[in-house]
C-alpha atoms as a PDB file:
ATOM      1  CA  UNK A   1     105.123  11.678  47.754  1.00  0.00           C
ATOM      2  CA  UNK A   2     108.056  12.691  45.587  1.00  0.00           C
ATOM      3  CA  UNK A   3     108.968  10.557  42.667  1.00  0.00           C
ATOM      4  CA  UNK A   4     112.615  10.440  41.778  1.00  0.00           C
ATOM      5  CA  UNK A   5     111.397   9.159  38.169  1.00  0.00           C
ATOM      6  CA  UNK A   6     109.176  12.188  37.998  1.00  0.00           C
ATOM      7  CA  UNK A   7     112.659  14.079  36.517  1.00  0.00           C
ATOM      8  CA  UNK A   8     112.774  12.035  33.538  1.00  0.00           C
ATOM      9  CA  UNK A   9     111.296  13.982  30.747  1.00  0.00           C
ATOM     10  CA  UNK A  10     110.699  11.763  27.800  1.00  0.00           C
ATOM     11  CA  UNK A  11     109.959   7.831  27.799  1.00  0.00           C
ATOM     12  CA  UNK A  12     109.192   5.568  25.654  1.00  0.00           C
ATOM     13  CA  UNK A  13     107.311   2.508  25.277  1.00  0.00           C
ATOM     14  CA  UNK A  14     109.119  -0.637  24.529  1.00  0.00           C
ATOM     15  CA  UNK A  15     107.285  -0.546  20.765  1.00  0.00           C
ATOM     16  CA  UNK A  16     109.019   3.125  20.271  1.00  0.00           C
ATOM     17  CA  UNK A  17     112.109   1.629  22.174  1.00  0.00           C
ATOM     18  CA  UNK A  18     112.664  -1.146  19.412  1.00  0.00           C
ATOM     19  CA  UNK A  19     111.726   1.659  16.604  1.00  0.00           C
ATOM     20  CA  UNK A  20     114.645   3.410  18.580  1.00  0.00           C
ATOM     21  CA  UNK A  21     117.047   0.862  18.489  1.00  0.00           C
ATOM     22  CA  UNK A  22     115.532  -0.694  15.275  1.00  0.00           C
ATOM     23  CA  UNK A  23     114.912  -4.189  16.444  1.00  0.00           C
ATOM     24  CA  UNK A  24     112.407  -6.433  17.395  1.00  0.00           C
ATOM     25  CA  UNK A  25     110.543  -5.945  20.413  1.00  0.00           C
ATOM     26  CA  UNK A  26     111.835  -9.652  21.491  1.00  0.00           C
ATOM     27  CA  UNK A  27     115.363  -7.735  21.205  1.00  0.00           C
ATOM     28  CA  UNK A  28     114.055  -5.482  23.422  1.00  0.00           C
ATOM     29  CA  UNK A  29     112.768  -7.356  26.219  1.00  0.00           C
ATOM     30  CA  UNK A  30     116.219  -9.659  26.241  1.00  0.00           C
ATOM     31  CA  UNK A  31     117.936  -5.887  26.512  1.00  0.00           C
ATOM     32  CA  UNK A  32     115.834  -5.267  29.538  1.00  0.00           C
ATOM     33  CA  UNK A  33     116.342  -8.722  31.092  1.00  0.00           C
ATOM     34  CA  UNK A  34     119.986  -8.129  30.653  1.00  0.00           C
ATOM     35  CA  UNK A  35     120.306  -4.993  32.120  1.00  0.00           C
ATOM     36  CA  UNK A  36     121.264  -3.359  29.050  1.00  0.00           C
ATOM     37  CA  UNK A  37     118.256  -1.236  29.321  1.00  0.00           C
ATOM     38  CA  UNK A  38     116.490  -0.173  32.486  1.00  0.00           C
ATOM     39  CA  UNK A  39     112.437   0.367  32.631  1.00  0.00           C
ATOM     40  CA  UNK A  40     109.866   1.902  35.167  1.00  0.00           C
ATOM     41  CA  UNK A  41     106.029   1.250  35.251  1.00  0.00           C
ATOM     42  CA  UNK A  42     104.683   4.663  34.501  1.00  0.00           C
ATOM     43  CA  UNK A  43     100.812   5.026  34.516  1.00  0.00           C
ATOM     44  CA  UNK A  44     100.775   0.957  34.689  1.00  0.00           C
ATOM     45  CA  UNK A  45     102.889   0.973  31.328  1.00  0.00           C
ATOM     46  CA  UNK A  46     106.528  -0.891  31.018  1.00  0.00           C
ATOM     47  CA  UNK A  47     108.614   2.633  30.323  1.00  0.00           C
ATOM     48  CA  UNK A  48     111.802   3.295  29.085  1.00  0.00           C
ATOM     49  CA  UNK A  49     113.689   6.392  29.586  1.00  0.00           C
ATOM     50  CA  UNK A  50     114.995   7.846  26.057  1.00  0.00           C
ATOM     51  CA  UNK A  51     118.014   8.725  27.291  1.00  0.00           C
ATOM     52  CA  UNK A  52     119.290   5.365  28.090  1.00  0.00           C
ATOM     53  CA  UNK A  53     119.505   5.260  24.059  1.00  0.00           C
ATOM     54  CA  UNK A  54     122.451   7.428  22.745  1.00  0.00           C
ATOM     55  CA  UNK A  55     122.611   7.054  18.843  1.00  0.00           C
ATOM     56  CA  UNK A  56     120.571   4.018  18.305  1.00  0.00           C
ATOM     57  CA  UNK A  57     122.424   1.952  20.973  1.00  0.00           C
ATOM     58  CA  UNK A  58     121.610   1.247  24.553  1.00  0.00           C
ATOM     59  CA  UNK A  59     123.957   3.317  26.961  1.00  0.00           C
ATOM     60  CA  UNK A  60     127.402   1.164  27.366  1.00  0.00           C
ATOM     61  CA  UNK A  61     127.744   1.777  31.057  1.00  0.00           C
ATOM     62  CA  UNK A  62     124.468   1.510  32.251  1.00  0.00           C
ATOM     63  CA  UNK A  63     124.870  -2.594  32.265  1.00  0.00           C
ATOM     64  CA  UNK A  64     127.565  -2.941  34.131  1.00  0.00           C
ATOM     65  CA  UNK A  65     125.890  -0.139  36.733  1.00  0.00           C
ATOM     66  CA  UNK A  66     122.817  -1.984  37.025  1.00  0.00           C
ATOM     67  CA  UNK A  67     124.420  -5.329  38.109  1.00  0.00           C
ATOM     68  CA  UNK A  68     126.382  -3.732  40.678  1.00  0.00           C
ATOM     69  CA  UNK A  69     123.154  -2.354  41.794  1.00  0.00           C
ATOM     70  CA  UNK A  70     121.506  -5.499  41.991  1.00  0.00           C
ATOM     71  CA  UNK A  71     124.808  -7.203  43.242  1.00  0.00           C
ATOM     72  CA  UNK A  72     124.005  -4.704  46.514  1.00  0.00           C
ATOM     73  CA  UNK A  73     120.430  -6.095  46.482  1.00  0.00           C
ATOM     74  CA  UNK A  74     118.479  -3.530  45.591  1.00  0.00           C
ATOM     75  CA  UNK A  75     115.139  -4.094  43.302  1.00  0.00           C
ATOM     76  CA  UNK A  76     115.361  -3.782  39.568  1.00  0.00           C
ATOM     77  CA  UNK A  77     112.879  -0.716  40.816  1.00  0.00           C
ATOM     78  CA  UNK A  78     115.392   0.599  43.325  1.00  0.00           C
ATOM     79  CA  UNK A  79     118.065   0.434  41.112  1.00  0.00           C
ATOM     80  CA  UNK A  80     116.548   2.773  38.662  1.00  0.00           C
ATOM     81  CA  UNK A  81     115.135   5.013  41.596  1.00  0.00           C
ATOM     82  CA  UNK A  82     118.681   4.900  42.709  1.00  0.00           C
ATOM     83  CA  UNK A  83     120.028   6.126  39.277  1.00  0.00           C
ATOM     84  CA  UNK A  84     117.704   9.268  39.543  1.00  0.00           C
ATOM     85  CA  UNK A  85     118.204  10.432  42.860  1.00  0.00           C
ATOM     86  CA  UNK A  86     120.725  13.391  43.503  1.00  0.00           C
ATOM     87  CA  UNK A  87     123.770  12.530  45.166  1.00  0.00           C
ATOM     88  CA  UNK A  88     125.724  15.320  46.644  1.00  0.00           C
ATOM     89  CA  UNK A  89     128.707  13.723  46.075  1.00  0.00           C
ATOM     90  CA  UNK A  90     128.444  13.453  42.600  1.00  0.00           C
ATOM     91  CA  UNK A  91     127.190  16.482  42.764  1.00  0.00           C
ATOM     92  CA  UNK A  92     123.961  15.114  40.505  1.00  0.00           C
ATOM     93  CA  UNK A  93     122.251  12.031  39.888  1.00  0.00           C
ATOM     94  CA  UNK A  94     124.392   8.998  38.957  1.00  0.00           C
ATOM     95  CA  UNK A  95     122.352   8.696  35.039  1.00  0.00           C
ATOM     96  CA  UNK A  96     123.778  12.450  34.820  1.00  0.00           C
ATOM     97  CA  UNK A  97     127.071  11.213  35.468  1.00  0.00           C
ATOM     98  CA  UNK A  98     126.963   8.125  33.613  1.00  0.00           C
ATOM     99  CA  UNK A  99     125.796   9.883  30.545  1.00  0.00           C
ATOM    100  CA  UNK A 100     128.271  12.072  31.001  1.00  0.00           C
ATOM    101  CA  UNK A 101     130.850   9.201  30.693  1.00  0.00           C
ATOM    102  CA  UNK A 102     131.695   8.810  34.546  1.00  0.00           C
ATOM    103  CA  UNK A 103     130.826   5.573  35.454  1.00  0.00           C
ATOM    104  CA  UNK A 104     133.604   5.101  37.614  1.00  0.00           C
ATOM    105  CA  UNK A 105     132.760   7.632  40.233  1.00  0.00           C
ATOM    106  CA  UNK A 106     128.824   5.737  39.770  1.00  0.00           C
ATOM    107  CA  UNK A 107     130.016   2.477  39.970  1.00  0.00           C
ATOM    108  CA  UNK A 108     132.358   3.346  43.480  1.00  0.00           C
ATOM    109  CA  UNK A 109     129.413   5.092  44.671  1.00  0.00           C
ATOM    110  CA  UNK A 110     127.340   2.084  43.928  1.00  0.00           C
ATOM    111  CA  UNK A 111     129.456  -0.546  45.824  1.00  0.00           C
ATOM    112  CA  UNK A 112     128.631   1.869  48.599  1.00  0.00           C
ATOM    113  CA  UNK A 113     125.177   0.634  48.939  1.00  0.00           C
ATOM    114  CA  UNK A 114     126.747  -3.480  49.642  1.00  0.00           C
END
């Protein structure tokens, strides 16, 4: 079976996340519970991807994203699959595109999925 998450090169635990974004790990988990982060279990371990963090904040877009996501009921899970699968009409995965400060063209594509 292919993982989708199997692209993202570098994560971090939510210990190295709140290093990262120098705050608590409390900080951390509110981040994730508002969407302002995303996380995957990898090996049975809460992950982060380190790219969500762009100069010691969390990635502006990626919030609103991720409600819209779970706004078209997907999973907390599927959303973040859903931000790593290619999309050929992107042409790329939507976290490409968001990080590349497109989250218009995401977000439409997103509202898709309702």
């Amino acid at each position: 079976m292919n993982d989708v998450l199997d692209s993202v090169t570098n994560w971090l635990t939510v210990p190295e996340a709140a290093e990262e974004l120098n705050v608590p790990l409390g900080r951390v988990r509110r981040m994730l519970e508002e969407h302002q982060l995303i996380a995957a279990r990898r090996d049975g371990v809460l992950k982060i991807p380190a790219e969500v963090i762009v100069d010691g904040e969390p990635l502006a877009s990626l919030q609103g994203t991720m409600i819209v996501l779970l706004d078209c009921v997907l999973s907390e899970q599927e959303a973040v699959e859903w931000l790593y699968t290619f999309d050929d009409s992107l042409p790329g995965t939507p976290m490409e595109f968001l990080l590349k400060g497109h989250k218009s063209a995401v977000r439409r594509l997103a509202m898709l999925l309702a």
